[in-house]
N, C-alpha and C. Protein backbone atom coordinates (compact mmCIF):
# COMPACT_ATOMS: atom_id res chain seq x y z
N UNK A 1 6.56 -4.98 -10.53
CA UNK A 1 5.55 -5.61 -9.69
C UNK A 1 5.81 -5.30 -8.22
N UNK A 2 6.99 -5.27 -7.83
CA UNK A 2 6.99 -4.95 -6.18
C UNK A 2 7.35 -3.44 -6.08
N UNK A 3 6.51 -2.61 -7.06
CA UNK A 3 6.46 -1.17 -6.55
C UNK A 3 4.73 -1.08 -6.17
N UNK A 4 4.25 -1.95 -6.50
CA UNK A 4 2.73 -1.93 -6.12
C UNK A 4 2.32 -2.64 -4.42
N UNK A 5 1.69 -2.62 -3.93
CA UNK A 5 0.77 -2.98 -2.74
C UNK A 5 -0.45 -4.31 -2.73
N UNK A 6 -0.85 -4.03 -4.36
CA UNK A 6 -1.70 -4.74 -4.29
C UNK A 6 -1.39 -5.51 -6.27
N UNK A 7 -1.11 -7.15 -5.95
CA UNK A 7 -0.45 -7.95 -7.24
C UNK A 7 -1.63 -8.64 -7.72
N UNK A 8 -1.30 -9.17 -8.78
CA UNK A 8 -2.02 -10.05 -9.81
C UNK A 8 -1.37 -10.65 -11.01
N UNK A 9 -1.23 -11.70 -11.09
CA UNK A 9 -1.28 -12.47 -12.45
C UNK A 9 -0.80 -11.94 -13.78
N UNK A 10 -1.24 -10.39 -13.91
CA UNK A 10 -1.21 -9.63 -14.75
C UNK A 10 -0.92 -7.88 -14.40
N UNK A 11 0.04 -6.98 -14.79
CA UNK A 11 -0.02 -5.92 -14.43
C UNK A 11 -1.18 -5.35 -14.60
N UNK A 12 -2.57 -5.75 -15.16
CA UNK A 12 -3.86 -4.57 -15.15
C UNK A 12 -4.03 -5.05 -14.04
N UNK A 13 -4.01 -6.28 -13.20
CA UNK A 13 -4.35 -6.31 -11.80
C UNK A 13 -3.60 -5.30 -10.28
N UNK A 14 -1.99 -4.67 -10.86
CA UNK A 14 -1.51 -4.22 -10.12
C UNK A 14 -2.28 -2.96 -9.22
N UNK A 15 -2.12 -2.48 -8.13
CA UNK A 15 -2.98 -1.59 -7.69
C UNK A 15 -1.86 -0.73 -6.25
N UNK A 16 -1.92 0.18 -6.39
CA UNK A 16 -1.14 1.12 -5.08
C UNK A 16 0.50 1.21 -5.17
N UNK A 17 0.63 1.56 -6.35
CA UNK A 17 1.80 2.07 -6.46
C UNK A 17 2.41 2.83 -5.22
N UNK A 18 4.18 2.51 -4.64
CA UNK A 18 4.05 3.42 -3.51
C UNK A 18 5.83 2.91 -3.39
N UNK A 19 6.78 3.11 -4.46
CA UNK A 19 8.00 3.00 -4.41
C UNK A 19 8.58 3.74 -5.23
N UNK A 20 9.66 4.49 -5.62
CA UNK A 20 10.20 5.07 -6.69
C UNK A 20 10.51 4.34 -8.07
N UNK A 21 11.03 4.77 -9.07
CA UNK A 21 11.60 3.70 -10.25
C UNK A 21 12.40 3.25 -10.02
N UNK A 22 13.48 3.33 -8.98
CA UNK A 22 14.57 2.58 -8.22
C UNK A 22 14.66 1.71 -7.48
N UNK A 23 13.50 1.01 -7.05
CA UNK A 23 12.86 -0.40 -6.66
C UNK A 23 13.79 -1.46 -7.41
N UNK A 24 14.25 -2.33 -6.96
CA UNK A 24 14.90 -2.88 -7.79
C UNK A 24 16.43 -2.64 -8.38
N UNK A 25 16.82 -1.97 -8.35
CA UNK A 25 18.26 -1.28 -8.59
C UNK A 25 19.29 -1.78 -7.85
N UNK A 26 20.45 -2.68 -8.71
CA UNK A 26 21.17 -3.81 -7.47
C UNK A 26 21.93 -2.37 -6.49
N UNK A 27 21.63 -3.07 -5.19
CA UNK A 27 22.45 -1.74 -4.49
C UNK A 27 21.68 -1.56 -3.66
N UNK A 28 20.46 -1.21 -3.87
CA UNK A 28 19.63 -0.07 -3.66
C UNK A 28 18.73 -1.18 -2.82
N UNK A 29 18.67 -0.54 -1.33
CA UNK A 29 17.71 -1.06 -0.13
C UNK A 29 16.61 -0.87 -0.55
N UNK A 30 15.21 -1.99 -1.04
CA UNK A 30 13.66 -1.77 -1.13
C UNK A 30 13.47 -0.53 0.07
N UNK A 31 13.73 -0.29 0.89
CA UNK A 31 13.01 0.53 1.80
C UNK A 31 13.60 2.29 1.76
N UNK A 32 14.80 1.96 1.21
CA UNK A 32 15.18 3.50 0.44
C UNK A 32 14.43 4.05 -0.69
N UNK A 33 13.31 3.19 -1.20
CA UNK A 33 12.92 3.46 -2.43
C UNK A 33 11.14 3.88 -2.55
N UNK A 34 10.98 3.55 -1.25
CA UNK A 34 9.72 4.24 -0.91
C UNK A 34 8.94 5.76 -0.94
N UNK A 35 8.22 5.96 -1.95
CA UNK A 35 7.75 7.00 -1.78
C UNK A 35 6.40 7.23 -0.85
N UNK A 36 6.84 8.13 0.14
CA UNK A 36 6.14 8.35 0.96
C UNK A 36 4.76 9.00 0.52
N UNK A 37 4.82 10.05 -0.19
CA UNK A 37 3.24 10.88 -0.46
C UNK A 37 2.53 9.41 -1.06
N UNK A 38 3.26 8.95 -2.01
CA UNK A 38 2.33 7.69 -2.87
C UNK A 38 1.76 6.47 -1.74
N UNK A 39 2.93 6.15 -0.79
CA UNK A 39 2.49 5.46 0.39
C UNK A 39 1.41 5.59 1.47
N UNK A 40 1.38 7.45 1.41
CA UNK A 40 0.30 8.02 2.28
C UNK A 40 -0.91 7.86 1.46
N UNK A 41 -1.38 8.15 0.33
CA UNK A 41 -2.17 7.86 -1.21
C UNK A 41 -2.57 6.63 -0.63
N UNK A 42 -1.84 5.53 -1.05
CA UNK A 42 -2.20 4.24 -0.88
C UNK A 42 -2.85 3.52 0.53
N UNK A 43 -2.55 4.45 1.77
CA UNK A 43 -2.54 3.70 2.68
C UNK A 43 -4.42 4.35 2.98
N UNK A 44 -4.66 5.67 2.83
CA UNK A 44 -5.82 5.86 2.25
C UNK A 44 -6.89 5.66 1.28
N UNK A 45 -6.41 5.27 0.21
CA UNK A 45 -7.42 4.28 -0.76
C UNK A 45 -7.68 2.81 0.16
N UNK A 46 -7.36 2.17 0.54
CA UNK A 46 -7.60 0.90 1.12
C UNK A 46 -8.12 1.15 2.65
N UNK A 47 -8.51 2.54 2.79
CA UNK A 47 -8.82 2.65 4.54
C UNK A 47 -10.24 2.60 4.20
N UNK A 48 -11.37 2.47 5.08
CA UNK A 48 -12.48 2.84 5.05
C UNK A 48 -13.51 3.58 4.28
N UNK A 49 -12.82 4.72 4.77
CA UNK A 49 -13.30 5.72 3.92
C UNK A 49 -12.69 6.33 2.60
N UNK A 50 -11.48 6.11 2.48
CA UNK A 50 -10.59 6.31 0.77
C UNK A 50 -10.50 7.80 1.14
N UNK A 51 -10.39 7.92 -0.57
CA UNK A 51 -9.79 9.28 -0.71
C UNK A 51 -11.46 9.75 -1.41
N UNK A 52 -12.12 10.93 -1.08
CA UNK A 52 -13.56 11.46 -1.60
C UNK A 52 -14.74 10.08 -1.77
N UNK A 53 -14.06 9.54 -0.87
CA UNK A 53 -15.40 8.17 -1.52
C UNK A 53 -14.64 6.86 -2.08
N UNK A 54 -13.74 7.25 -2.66
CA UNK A 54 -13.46 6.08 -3.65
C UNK A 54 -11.97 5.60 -3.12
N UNK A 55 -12.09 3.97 -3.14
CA UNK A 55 -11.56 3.34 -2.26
C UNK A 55 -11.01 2.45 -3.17
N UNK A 56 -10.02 1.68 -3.32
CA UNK A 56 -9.58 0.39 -4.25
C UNK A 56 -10.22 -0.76 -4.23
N UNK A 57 -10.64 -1.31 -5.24
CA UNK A 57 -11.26 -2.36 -5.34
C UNK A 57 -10.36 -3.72 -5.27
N UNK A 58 -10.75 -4.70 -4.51
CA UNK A 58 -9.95 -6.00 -4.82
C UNK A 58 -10.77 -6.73 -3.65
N UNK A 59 -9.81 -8.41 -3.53
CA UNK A 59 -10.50 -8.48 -2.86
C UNK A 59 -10.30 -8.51 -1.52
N UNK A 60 -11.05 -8.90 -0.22
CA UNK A 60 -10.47 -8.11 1.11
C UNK A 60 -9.33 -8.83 1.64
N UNK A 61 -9.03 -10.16 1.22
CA UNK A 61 -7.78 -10.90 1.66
C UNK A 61 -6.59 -9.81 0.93
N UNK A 62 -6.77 -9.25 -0.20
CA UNK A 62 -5.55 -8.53 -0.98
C UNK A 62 -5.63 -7.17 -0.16
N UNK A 63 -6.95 -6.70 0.43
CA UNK A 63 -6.73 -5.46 1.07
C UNK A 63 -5.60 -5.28 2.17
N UNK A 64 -6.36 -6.09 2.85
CA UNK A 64 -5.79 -6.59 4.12
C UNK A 64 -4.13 -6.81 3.81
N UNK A 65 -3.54 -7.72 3.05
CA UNK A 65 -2.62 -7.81 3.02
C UNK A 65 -1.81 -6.34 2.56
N UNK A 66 -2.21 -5.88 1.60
CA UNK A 66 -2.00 -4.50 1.32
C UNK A 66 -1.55 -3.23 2.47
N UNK A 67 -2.43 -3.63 3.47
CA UNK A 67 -2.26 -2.49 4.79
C UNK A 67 -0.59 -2.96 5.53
N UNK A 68 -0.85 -4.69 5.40
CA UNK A 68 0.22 -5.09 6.11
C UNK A 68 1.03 -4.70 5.80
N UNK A 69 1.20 -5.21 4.39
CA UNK A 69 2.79 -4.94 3.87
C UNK A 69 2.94 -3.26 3.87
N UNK A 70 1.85 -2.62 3.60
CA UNK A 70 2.44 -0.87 4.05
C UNK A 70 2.58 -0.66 5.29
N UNK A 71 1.75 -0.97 6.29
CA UNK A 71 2.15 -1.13 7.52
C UNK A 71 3.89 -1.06 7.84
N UNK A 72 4.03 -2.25 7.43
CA UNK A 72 5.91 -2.51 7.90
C UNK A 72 6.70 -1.97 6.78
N UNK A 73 6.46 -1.13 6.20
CA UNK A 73 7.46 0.07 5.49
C UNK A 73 7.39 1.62 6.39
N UNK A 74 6.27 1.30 6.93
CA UNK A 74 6.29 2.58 8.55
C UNK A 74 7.02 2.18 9.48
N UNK A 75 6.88 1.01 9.48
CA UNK A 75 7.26 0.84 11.11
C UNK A 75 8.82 0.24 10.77
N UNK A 76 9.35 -0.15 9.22
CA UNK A 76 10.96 -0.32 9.34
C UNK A 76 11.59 1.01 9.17
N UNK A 77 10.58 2.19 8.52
CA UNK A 77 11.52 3.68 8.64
C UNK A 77 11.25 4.16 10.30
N UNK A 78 10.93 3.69 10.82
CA UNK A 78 10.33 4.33 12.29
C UNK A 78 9.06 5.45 11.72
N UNK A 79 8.06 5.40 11.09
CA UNK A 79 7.38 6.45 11.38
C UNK A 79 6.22 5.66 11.83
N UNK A 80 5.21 6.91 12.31
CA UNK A 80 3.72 6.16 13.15
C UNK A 80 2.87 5.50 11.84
N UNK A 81 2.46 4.79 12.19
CA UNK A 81 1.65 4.01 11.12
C UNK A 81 0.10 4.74 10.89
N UNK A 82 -0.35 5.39 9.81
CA UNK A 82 -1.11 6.02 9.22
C UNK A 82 -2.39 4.98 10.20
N UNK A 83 -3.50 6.25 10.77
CA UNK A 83 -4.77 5.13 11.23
C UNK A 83 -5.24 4.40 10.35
N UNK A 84 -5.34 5.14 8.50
CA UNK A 84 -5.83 4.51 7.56
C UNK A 84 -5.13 3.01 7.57
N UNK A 85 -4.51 2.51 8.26
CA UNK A 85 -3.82 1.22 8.27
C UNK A 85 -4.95 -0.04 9.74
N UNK A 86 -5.23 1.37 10.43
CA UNK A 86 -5.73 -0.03 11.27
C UNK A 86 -6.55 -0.73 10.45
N UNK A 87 -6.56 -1.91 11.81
CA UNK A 87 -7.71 -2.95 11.53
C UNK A 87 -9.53 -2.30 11.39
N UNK A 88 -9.52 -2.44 10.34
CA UNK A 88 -11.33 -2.00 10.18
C UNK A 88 -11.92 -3.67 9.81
N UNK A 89 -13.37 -2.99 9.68
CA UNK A 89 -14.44 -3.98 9.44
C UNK A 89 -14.16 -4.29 7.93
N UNK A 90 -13.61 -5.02 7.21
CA UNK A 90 -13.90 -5.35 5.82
C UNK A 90 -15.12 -5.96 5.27
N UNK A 91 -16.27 -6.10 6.30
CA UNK A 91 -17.53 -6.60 5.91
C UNK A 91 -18.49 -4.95 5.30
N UNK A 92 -18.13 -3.96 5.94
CA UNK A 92 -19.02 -2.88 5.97
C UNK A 92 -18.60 -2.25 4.51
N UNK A 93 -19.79 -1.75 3.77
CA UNK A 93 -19.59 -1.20 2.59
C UNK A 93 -19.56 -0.03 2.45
C-alpha cells in the first residue's frame, strides 16, 4: 500500500505506483526506494493534461493529496519538482 500515491480501502482502489519492491524492507529508507521514471509517470497522470489524454481517476481531495505527497519525495531528494505537480484548477475537465 505505501508504494502507491493514491489509497483505498481495498488494493483495486490503489492508483500511482512510484516505489521499488523494497518499500518496506527493515533497513531500508522509504525515500531510497523511490522509483523515479514511475514517479515522473505518476506525477503526470494526475497533472492536467496526463499522459495522451488520460489522466487518473479519483477523487480531487485524493488527487491533490497525491501531488503532495509526490511533491515531497522531490523536494526530500533535492530535485525540482515536476510542473505536473503544481497547483492547477481541479474544477476544469
Amino acid at each position: 500500500m505505501q508504494a502507491y500515491a493514491i489509497m483505498g480501502d481495498n488494493p483495486d482502489q490503489w492508483q500511482l505506483p512510484h516505489h521499488t519492491k523494497y518499500i518496506g524492507v527493515p533497513g531500508k529508507d522509504v525515500e531510497q526506494t523511490v522509483d523515479w521514471p514511475l514517479a515522473d509517470r505518476a506525477a503526470l497522470l494526475i497533472s492536467r493534461y496526463g499522459i495522451d489524454g488520460q489522466r487518473v481517476l479519483a477523487d480531487p481531495q485524493l488527487i491533490i493529496n497525491a501531488a503532495i505527497h509526490l511533491a515531497g519525495h522531490y523536494r526530500k531528494a533535492g530535485l525540482p519538482i515536476p510542473n505536473a505537480l503544481c497547483v492547477y484548477d481541479i474544477s476544469e475537465k
